[in-house]
Protein backbone atom coordinates (compact mmCIF):
# COMPACT_ATOMS: atom_id res chain seq x y z
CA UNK A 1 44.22 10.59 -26.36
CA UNK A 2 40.85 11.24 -24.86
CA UNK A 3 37.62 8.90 -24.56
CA UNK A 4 34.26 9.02 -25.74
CA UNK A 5 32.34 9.81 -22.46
CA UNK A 6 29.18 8.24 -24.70
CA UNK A 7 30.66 4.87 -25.40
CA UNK A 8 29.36 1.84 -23.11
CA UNK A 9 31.60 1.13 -20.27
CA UNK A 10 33.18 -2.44 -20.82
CA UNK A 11 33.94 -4.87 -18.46
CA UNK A 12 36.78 -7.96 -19.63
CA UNK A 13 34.65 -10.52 -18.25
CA UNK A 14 30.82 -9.91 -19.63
CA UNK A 15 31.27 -7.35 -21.83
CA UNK A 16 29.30 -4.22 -22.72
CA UNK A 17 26.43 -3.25 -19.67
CA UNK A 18 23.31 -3.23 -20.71
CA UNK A 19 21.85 0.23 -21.16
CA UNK A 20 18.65 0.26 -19.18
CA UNK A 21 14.92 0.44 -21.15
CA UNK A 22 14.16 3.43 -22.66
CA UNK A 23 11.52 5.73 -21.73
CA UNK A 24 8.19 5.44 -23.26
CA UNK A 25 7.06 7.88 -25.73
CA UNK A 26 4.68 10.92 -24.16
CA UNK A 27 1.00 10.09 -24.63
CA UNK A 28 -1.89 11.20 -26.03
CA UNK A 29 -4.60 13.49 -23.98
CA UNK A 30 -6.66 10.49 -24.20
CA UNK A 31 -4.35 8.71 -23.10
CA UNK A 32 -3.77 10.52 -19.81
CA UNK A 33 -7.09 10.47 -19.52
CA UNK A 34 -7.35 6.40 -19.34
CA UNK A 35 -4.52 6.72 -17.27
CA UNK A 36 -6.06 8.74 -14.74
CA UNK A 37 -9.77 7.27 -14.99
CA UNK A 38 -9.56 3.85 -15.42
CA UNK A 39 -7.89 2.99 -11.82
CA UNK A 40 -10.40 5.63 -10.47
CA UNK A 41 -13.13 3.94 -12.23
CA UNK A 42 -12.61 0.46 -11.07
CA UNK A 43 -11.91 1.80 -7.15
CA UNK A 44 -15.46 3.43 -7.12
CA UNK A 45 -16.80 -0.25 -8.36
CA UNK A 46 -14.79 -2.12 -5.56
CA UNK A 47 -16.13 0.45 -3.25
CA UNK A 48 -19.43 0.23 -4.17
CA UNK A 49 -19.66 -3.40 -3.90
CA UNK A 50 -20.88 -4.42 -0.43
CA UNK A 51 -20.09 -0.75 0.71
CA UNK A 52 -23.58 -1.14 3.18
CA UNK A 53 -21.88 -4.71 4.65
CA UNK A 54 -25.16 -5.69 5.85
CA UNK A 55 -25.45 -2.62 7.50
CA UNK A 56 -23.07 -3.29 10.08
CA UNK A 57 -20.56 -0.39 10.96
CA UNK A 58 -16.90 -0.53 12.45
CA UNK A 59 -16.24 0.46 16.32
CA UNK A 60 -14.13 3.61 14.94
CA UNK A 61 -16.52 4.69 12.30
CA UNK A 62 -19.18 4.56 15.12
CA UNK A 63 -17.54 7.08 16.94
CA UNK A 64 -16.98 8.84 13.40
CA UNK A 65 -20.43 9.10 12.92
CA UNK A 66 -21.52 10.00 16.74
CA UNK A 67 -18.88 13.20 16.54
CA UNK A 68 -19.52 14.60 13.28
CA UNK A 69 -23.52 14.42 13.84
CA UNK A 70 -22.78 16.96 16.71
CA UNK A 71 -22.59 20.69 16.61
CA UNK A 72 -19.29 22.07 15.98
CA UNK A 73 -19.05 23.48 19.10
CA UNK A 74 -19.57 20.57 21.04
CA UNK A 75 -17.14 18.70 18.66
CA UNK A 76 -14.35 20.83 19.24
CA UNK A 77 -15.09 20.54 23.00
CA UNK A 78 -14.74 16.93 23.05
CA UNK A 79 -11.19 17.40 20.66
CA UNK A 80 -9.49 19.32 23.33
CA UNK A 81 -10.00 16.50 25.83
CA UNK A 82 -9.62 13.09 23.53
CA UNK A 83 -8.98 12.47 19.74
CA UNK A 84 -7.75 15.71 18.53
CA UNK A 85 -5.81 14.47 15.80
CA UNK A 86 -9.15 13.50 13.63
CA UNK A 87 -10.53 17.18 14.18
CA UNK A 88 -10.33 18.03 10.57
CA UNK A 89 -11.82 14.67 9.62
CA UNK A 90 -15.14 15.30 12.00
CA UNK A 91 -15.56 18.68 10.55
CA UNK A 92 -15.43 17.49 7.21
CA UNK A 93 -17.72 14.24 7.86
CA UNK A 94 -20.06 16.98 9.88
CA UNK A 95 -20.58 19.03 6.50
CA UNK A 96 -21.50 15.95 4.65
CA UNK A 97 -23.93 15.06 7.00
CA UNK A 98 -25.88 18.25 7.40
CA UNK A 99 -26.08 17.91 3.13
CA UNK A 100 -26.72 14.38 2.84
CA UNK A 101 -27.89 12.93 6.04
CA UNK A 102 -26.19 10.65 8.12
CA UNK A 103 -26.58 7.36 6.51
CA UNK A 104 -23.63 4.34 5.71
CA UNK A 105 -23.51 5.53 2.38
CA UNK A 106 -22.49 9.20 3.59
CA UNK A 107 -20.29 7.79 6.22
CA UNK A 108 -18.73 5.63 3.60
CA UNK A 109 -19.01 7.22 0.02
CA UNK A 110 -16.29 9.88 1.00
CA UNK A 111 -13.18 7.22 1.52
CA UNK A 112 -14.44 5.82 -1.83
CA UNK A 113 -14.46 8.75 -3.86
CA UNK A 114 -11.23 9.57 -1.57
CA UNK A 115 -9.42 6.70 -2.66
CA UNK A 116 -10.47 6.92 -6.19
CA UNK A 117 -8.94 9.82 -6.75
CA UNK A 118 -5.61 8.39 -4.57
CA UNK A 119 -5.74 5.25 -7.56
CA UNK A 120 -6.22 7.96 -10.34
CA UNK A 121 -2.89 9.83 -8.59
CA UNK A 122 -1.23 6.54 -8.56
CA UNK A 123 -1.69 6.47 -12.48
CA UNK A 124 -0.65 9.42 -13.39
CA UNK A 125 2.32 8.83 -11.24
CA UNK A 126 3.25 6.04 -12.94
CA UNK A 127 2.25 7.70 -16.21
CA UNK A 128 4.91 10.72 -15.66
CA UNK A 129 7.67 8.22 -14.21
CA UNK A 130 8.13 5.47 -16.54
CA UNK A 131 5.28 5.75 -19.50
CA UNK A 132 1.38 4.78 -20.00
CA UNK A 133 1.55 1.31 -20.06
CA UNK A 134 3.09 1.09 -16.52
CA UNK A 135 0.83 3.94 -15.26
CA UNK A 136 -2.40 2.36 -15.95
CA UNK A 137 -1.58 -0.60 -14.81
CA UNK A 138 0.08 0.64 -11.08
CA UNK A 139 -3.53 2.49 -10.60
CA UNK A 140 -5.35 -0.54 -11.20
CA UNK A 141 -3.32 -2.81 -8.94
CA UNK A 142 -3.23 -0.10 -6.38
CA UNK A 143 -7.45 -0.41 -6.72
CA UNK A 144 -7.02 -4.13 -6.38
CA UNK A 145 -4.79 -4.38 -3.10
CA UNK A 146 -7.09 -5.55 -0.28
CA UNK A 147 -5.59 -3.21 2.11
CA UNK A 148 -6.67 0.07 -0.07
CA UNK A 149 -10.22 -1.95 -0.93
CA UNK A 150 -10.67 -2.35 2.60
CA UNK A 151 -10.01 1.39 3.68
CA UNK A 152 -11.95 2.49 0.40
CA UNK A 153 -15.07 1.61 2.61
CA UNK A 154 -13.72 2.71 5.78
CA UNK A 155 -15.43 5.68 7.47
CA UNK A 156 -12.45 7.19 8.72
CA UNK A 157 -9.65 9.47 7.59
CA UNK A 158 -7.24 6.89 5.77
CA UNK A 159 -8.37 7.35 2.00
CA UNK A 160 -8.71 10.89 2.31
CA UNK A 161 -4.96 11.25 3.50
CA UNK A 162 -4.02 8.49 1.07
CA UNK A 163 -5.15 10.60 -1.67
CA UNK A 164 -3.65 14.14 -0.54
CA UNK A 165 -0.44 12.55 -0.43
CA UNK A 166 -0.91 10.67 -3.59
CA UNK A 167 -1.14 14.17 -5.51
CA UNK A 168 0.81 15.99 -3.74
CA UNK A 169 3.84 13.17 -4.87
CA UNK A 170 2.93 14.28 -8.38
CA UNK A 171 3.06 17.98 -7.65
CA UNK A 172 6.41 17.07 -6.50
CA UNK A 173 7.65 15.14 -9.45
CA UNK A 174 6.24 18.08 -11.70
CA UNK A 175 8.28 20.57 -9.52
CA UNK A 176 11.69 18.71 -10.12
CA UNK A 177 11.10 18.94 -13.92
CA UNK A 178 9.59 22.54 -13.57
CA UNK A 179 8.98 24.09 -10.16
CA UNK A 180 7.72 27.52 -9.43
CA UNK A 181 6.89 29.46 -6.38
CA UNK A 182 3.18 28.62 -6.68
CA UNK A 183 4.04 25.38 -7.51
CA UNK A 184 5.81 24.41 -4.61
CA UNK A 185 3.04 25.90 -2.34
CA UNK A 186 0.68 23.68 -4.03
CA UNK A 187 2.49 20.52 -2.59
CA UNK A 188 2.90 22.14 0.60
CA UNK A 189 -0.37 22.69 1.18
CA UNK A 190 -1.98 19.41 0.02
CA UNK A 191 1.05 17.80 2.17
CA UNK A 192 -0.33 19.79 5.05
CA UNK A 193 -4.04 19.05 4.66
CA UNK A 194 -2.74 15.41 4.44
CA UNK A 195 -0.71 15.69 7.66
CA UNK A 196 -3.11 17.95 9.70
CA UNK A 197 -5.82 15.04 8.75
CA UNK A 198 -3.52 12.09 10.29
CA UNK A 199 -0.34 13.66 11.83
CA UNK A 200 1.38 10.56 10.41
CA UNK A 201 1.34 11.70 7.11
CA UNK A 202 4.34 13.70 7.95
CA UNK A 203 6.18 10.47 7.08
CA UNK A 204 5.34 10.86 3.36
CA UNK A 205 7.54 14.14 3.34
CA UNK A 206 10.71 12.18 5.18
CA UNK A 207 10.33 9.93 1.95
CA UNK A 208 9.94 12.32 -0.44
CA UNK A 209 13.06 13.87 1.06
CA UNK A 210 15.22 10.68 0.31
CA UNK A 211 14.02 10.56 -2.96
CA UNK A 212 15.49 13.88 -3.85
CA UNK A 213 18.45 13.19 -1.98
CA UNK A 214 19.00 10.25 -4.32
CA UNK A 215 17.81 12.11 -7.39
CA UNK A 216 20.42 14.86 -7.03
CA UNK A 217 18.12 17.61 -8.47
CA UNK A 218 19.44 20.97 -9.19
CA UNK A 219 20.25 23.16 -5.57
CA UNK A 220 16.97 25.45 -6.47
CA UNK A 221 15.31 22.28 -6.35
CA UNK A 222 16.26 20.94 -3.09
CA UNK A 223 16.05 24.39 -1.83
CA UNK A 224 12.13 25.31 -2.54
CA UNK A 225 11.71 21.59 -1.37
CA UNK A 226 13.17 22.09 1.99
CA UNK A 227 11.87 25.83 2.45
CA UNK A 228 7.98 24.19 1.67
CA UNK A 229 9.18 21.11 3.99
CA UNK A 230 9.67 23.33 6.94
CA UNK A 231 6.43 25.33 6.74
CA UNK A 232 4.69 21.82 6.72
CA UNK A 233 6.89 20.69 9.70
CA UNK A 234 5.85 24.44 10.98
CA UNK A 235 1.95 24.36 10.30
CA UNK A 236 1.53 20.45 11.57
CA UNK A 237 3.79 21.56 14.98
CA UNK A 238 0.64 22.62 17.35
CA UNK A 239 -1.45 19.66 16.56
CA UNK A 240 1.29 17.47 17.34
CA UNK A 241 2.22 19.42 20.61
CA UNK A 242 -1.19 20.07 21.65
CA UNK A 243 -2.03 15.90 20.55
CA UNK A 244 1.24 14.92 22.40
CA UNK A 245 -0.94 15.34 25.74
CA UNK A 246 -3.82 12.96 24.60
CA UNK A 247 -1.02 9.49 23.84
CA UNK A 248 -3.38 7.67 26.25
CA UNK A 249 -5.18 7.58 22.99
CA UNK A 250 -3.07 4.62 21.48
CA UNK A 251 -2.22 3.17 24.82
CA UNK A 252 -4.04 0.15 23.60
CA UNK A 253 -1.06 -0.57 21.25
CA UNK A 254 0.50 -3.70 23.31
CA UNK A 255 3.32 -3.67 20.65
CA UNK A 256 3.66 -3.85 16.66
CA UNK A 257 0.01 -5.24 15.20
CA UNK A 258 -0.30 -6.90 12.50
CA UNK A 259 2.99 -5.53 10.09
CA UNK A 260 2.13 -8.79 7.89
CA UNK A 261 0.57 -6.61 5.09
CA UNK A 262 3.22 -3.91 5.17
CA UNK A 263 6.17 -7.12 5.25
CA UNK A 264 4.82 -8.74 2.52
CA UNK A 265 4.31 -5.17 0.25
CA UNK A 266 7.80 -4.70 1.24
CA UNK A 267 9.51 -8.20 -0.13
CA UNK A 268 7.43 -7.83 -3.38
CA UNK A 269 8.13 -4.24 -4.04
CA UNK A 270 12.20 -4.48 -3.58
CA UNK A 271 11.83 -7.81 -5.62
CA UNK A 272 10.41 -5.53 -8.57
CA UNK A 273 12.47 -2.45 -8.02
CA UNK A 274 15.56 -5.21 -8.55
CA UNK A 275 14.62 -5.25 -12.48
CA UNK A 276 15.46 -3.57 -15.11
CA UNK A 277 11.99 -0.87 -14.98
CA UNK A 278 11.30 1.53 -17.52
CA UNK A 279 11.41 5.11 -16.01
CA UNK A 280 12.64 8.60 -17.59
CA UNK A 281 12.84 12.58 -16.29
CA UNK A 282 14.83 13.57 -13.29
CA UNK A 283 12.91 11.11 -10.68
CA UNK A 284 13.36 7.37 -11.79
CA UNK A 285 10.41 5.64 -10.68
CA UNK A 286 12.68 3.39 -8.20
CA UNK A 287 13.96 6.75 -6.41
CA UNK A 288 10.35 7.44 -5.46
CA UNK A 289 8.38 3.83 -5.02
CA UNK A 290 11.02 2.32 -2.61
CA UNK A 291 11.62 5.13 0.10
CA UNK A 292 7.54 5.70 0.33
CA UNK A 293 7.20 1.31 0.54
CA UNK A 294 9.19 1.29 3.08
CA UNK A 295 10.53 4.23 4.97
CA UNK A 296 7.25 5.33 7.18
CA UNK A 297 6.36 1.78 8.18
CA UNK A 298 10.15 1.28 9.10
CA UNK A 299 9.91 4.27 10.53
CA UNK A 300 7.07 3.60 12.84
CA UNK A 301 8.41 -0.01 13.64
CA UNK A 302 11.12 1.63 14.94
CA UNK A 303 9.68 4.37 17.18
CA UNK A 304 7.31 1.13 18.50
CA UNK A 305 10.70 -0.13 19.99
CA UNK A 306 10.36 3.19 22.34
CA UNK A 307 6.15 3.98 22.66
CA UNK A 308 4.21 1.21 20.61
CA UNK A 309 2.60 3.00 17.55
CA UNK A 310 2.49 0.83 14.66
CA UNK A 311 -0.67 -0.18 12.71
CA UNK A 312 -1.18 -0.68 9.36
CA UNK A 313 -3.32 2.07 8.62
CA UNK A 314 -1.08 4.51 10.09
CA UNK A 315 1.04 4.12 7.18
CA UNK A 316 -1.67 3.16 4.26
CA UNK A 317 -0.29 5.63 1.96
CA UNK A 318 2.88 3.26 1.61
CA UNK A 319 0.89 1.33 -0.91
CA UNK A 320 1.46 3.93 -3.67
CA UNK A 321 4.73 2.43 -3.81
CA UNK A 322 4.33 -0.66 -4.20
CA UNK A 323 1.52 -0.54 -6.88
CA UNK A 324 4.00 1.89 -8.67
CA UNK A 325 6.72 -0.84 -8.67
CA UNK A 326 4.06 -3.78 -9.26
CA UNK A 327 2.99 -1.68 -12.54
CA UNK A 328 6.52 -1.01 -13.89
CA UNK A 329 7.09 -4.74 -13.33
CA UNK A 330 4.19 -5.55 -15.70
CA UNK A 331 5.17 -3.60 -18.45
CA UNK A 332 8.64 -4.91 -17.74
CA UNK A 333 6.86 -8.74 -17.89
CA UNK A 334 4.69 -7.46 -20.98
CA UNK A 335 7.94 -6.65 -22.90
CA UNK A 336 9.45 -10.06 -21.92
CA UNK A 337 9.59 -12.87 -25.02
CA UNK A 338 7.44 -14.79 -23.01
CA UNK A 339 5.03 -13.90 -20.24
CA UNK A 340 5.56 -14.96 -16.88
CA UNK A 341 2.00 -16.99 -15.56
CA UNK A 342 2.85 -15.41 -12.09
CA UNK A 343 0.88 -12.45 -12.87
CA UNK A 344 -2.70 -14.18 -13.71
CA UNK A 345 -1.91 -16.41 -10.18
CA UNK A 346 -1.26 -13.09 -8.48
CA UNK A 347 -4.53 -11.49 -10.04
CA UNK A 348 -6.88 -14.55 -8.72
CA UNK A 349 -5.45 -14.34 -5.56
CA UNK A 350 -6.59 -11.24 -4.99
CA UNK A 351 -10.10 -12.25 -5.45
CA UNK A 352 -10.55 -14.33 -1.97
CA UNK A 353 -9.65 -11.47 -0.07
CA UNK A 354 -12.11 -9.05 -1.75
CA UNK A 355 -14.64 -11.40 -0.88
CA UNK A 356 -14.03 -11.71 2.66
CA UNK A 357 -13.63 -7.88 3.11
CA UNK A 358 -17.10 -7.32 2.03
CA UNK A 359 -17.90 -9.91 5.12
CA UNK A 360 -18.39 -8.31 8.07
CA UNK A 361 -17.04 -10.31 11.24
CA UNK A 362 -19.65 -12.12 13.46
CA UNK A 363 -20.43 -10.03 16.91
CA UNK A 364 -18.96 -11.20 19.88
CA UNK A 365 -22.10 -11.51 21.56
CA UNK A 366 -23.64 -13.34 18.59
CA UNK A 367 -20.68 -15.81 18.50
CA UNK A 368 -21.43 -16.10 22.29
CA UNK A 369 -24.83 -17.22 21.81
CA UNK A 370 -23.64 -20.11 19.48
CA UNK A 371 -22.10 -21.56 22.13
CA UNK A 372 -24.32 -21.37 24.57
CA UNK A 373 -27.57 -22.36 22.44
CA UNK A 374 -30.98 -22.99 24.20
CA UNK A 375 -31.64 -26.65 24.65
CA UNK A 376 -34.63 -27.82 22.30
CA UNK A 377 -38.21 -27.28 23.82
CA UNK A 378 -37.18 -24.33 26.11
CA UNK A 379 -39.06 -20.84 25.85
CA UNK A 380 -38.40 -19.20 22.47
CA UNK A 381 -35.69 -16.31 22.90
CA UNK A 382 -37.18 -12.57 21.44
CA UNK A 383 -34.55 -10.84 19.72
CA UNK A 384 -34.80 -7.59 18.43
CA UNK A 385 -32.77 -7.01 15.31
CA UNK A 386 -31.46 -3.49 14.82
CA UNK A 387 -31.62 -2.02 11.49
CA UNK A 388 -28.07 -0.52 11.95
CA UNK A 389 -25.27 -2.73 14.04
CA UNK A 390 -21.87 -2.54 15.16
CA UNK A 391 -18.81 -5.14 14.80
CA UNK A 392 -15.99 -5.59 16.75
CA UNK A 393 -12.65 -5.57 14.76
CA UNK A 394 -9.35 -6.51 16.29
CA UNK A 395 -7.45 -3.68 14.75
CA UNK A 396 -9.99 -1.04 15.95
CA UNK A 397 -9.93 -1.18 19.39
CA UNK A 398 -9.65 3.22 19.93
CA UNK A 399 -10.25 6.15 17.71
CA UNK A 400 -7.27 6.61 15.76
């Protein structure tokens, strides 16, 4: 007598297992389209708003815009001797300059558009994993996190890298439904750029490998993908040798700083990955989110326990996942009988945050002079207020 291999498994206490969601139907063109531009849309808004921040400008993006106004000769010579892995990054930032000047708003405007396109990636991850109405809604949450709207205006590699890996995570899931030689060197080469931007971006390919380990893809698949992982290991291995030398670089590290951000994505993306999400194709959305939340911040925790690395830039890109899982979770809410008011408290609470990114913090030397004011009917003080000043900022203590 032989068994139906498609009847539900049953279980003598509970009965028949629920079959999980099914997958959405495929979309429209225009649909993709909202998909796509609607998170990149409302990330060029959020970086536009307050992008100047009263003309104030970050300890690293000072040295951002010092080194990239310089020839490239004399920016490679100061590479070799400190901050080589951001030599990409200068001689990118030194081509905008020399076409649009050397302004905030050229220092700036590249991490917005940057992480615009990283949101519209996040979409049409979400889009190709479990359906529309989860992919337009991870891209917009993934524009509304304060950690990505605070990078978005961020003179410094992070969005850029945030975005190469963003795509290149969707040139992967298109390769395990329909790879090709060309293809596969597509990924490998935006998950170079990425990595030879910010050599920590190799931590995006140790997720993507666990994600095909769980998928169990065809062999041809998990071939190509480990061939084009090696070249990227191969291309990104002088930088890292050659950087190796200059670790004095994040000697200021005293130990992990600041994982709060990273903690909390963590807790909230495996509470949403525990329901039952809509996904379909090869790559469940789960499989992918989850090992890039949390495997290169766990990662980097754990080489901290040897050589202190860990900040929460570092691993910025980790936010991909847990905007993919926040968005499946809304459509999984939006299919509920009744809507859960969690996600309008989540939403406003978002809003303090943006606020008080677009704030720069008070000067040392200003907050100094507070305390010390001049008693009443003493000599008036000249000050001399520069068009163009720079904050201090805990987290941003050396150039990397």
């Amino acid at each position: 007598m032989s068994l139906d291999v498609r009847a539900p498994a049953l279980d003598l206490a509970t009965g028949p297992v629920p079959a999980p969601p099914p997958a959405a139907r495929p979309p429209s063109a225009r649909g993709r389209a909202l998909v796509v531009l609607a998170p990149a849309a409302l990330t060029v808004v959020l970086g536009l708003w307050g992008i100047r921040r009263q003309n104030t400008m970050w300890g690293d993006e000072a040295v951002t815009h010092q080194l990239a106004e310089r020839d490239p000769s004399r920016i490679w010579d100061t590479v070799q001797q400190v901050d080589l892995v951001h030599a990409l990054y200068y001689a990118v930032m030194h081509v905008i300059f020399d076409l649009f000047g050397a302004g905030l708003l050229s220092l700036r405007l590249p991490s917005v558009l940057a992480m615009a396109a990283a949101a519209g990636g996040v979409g049409l991850l979400g889009l190709r994993l479990a359906g529309p109405r989860a992919g337009t809604p991870a891209g917009l949450v993934f524009a509304l996190l304060p950690q990505v709207q605070k990078y978005a205006q961020e003179g410094r590699s992070y969005a850029m890298v945030c975005a190469l890996i963003a795509w290149a995570t969707c040139a992967l899931v298109a390769n395990v439904e329909r790879g090709g030689r060309w293809r596969w060197a597509a990924y490998g080469l935006t998950l170079l750029v990425a990595c030879l931007l910010h050599e920590f971006a190799v931590l995006a390919l140790v997720a993507h490998g666990v994600t095909l380990f769980v998928s169990r893809p065809p062999k041809g698949v998990l071939r190509a993908w480990s061939v084009t992982a090696a070249g990227v290991a191969t291309g990104l291995l002088p930088l890292a040798v050659v950087s190796a030398g200059q670790s004095e670089q994040v000697s200021w590290i005293g130990g992990p700083v600041r994982p709060y951000h990273l903690l909390v994505a963590v807790v909230v993306g495996v509470a949403c990955a525990r329901a039952p999400l809509r996904s379909g194709g090869p790559v469940s959305l789960a499989a992918l989110a989850v090992p890039m939340l949390v495997l290169p911040g766990a990662l980097l925790l754990t080489a901290s326990l040897v050589k202190p690395l860990f900040v929460d830039r570092y691993v910025l890109f980790s936010n991909i996942g847990v905007a993919l899982l926040l968005g499946a979770w809304l459509d999984h809410v939006r299919r509920l009988p009744r809507r859960s008011p969690v996600v309008y408290v989540a939403v406003a609470a978002l809003v303090p945050p943006s606020l008080e990114l677009r704030t720069p913090p008070e000067p040392e030397q200003r907050r100094h002079r507070r305390r010390h004011r001049r008693p009443r009917g003493g000599p008036p003080r000249r000050r001399a207020a520069p068009p163009l000043r720079q904050t201090a900022d805990p987290d941003r203590r050396a150039p990397r």
